[in-house]
N, C-alpha and C. Protein backbone atom coordinates (compact mmCIF):
# COMPACT_ATOMS: atom_id res chain seq x y z
N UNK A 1 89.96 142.70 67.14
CA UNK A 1 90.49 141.57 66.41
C UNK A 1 90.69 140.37 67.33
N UNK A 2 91.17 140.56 68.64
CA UNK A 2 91.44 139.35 69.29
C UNK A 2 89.89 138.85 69.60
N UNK A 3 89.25 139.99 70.34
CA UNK A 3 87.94 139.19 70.39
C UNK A 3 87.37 137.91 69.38
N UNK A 4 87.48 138.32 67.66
CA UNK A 4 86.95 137.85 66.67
C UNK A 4 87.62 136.70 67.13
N UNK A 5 88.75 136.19 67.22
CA UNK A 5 89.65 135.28 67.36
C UNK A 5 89.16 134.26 68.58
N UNK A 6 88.80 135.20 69.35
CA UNK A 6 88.64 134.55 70.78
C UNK A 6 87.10 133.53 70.37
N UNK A 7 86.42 134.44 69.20
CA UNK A 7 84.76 133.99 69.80
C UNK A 7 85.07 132.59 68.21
N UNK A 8 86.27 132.79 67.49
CA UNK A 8 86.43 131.82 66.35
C UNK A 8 86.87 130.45 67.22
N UNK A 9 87.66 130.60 67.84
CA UNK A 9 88.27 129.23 68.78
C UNK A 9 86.67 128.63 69.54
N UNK A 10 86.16 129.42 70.18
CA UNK A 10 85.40 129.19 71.13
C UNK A 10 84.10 128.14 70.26
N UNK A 11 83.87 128.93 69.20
CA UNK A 11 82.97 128.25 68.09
C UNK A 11 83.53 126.37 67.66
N UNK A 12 84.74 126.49 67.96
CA UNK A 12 85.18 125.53 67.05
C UNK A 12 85.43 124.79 68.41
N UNK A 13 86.01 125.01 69.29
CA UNK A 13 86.24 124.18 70.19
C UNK A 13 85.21 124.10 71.19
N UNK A 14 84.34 124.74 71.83
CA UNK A 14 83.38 124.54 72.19
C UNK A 14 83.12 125.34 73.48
N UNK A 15 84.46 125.54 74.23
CA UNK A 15 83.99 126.71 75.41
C UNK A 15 85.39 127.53 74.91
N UNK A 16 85.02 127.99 76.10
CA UNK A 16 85.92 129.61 76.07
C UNK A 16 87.01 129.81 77.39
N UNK A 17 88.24 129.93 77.47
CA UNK A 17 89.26 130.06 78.38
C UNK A 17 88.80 130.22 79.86
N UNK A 18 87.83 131.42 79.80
CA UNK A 18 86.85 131.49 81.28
C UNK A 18 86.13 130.23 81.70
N UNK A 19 85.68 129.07 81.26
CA UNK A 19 85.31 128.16 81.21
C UNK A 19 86.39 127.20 81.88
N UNK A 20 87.27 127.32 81.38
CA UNK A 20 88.57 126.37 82.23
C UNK A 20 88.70 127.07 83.27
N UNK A 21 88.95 128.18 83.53
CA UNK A 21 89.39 128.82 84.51
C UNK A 21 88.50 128.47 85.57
N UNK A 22 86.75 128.09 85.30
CA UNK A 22 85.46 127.78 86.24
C UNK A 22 85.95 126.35 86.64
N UNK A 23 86.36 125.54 86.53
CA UNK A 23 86.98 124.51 86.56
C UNK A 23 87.24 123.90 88.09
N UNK A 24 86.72 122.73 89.28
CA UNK A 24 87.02 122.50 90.18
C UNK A 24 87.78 121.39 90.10
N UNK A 25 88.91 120.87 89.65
CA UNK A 25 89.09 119.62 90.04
C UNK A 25 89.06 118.87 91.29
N UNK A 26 89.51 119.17 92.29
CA UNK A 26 89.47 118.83 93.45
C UNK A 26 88.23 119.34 94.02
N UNK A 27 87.25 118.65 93.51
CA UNK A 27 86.07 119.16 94.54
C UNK A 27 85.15 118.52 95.23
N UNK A 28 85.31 116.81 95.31
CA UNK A 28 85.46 116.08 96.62
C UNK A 28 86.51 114.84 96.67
N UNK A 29 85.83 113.93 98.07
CA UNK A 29 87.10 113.44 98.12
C UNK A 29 87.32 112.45 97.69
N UNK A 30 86.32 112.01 96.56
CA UNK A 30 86.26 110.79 95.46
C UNK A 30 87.81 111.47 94.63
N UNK A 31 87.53 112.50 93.98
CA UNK A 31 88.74 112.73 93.13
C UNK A 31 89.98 113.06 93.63
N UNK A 32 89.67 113.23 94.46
CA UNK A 32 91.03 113.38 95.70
C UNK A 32 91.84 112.02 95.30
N UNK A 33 91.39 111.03 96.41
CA UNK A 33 91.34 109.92 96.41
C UNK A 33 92.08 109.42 95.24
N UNK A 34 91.74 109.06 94.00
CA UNK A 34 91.88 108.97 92.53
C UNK A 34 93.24 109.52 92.29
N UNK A 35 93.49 111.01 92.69
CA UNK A 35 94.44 111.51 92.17
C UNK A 35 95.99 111.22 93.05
N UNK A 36 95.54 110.68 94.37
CA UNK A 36 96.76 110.40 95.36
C UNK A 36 96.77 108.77 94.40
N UNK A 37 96.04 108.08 94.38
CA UNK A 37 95.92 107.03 93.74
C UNK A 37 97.06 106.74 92.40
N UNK A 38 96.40 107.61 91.35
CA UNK A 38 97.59 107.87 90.50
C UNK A 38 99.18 108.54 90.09
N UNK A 39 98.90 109.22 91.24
CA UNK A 39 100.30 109.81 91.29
C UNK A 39 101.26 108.80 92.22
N UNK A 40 100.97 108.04 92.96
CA UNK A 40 101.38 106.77 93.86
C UNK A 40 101.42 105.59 92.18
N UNK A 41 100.84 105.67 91.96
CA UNK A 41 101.12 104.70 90.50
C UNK A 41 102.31 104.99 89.80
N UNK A 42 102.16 106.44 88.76
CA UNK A 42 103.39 107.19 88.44
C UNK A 42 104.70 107.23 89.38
N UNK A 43 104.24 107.57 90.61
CA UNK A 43 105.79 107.41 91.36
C UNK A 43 106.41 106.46 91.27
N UNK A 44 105.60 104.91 91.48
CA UNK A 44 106.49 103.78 91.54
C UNK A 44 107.08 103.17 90.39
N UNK A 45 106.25 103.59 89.41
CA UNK A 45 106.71 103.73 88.12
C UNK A 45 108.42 104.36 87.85
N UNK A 46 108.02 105.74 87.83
CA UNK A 46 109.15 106.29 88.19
C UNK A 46 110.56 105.57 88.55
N UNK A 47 110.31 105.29 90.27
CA UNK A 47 111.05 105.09 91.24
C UNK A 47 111.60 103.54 90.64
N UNK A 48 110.84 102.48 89.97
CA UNK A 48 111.57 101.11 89.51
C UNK A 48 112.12 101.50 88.28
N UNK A 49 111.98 102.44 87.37
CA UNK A 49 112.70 102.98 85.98
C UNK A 49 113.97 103.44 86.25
N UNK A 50 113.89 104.24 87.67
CA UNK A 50 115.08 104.48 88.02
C UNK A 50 115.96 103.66 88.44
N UNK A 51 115.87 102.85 89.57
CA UNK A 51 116.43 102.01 89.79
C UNK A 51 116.91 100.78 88.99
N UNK A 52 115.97 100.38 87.90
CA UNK A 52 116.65 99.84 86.70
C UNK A 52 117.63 100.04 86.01
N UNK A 53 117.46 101.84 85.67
CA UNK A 53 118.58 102.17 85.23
C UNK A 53 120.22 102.17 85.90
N UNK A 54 119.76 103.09 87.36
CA UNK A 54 120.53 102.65 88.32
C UNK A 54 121.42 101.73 88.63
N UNK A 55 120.94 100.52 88.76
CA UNK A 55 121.72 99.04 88.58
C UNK A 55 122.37 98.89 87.23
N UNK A 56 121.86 99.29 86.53
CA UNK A 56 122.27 98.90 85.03
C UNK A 56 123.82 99.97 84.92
N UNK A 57 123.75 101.16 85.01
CA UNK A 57 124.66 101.80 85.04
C UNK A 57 126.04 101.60 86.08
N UNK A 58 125.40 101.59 87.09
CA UNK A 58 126.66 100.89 88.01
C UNK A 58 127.26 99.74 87.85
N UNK A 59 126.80 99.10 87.31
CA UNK A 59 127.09 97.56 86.82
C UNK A 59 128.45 97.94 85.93
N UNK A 60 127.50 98.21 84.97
CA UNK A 60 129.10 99.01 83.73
C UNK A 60 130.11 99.38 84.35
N UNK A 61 129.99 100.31 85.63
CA UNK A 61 130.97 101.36 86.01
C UNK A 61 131.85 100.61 87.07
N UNK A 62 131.40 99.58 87.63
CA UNK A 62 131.78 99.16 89.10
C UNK A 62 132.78 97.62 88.60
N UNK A 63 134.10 97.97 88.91
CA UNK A 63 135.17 97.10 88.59
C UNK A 63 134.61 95.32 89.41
N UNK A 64 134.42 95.63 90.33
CA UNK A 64 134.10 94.33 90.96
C UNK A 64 132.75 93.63 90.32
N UNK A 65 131.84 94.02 90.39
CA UNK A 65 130.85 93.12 89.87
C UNK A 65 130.86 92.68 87.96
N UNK A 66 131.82 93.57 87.19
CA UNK A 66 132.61 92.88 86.32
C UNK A 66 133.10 91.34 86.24
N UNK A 67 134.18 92.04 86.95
CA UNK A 67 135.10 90.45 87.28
C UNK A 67 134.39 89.33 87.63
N UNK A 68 133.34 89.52 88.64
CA UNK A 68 132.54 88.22 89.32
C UNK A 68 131.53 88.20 87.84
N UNK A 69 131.19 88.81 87.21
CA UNK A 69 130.14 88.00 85.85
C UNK A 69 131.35 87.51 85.42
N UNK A 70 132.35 87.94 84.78
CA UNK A 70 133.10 87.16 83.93
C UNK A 70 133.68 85.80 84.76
N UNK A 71 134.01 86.04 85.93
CA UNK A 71 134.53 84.71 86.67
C UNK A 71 133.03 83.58 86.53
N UNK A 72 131.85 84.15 86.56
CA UNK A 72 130.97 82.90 86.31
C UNK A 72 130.47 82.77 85.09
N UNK A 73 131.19 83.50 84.16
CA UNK A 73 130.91 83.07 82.62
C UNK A 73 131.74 81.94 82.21
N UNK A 74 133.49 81.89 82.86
CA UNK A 74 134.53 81.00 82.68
C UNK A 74 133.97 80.04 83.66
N UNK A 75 133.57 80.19 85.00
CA UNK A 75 133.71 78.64 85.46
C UNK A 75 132.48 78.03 85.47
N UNK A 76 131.53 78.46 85.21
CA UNK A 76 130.11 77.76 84.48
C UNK A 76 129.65 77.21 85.62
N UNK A 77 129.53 75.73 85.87
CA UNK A 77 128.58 75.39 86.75
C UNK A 77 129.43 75.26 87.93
N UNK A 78 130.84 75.21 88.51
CA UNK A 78 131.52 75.88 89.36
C UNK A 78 131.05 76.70 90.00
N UNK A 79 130.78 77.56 89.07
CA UNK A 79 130.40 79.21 90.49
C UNK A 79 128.71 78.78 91.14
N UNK A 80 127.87 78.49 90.02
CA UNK A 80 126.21 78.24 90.13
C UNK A 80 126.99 77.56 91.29
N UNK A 81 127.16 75.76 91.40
CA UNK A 81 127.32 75.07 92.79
C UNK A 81 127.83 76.11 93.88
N UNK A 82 128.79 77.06 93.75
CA UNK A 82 129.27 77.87 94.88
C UNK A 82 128.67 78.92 95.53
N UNK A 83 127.27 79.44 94.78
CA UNK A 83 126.44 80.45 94.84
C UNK A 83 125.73 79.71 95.66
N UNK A 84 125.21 78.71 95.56
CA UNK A 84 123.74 77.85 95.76
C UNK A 84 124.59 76.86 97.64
N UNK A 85 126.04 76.90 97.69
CA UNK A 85 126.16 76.19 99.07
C UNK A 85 126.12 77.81 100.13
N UNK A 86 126.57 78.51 99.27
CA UNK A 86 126.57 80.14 100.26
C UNK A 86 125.31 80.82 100.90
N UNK A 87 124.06 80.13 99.66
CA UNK A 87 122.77 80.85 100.21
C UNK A 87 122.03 79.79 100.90
């Protein structure tokens, strides 16, 4: 019965499990290459999602950088001039 099953998939999908298993991905160093390539993509991906979040969450949590948005929400162009002689 599994056979029947095995040779019904195989019909419909086109190979057969042993077929993947024959499978080289890494089998020179073009795809090598490619694959350090994209996983260096995904990481930095990653790594700025995190850190977005990161900042974003500490922000909420962290008493001081509170106070300083709201102190330059009240003194408006006050703080901008005081930011801009500091840098």
């Amino acid at each position: 019965m599994s056979s029947n099953i095995q040779q019904q998939v195989e019909d419909v999908v086109g190979f057969s499990i042993d077929d993947i298993a024959k499978i080289e991905p890494f089998k020179d160093n073009y795809s090598i290459a490619w694959f350090v390539i994209f996983m260096a993509f995904i990481g930095t991906v990653a790594f700025l999602m995190a850190w977005a979040f990161l900042y974003s969450f500490l922000e909420c949590l962290c008493c001081c950088c509170g106070r300083r948005k709201k102190n330059r929400i009240k003194n408006g162009e006050e703080e901008i001039e005081l930011d801009r002689k500091r840098h």
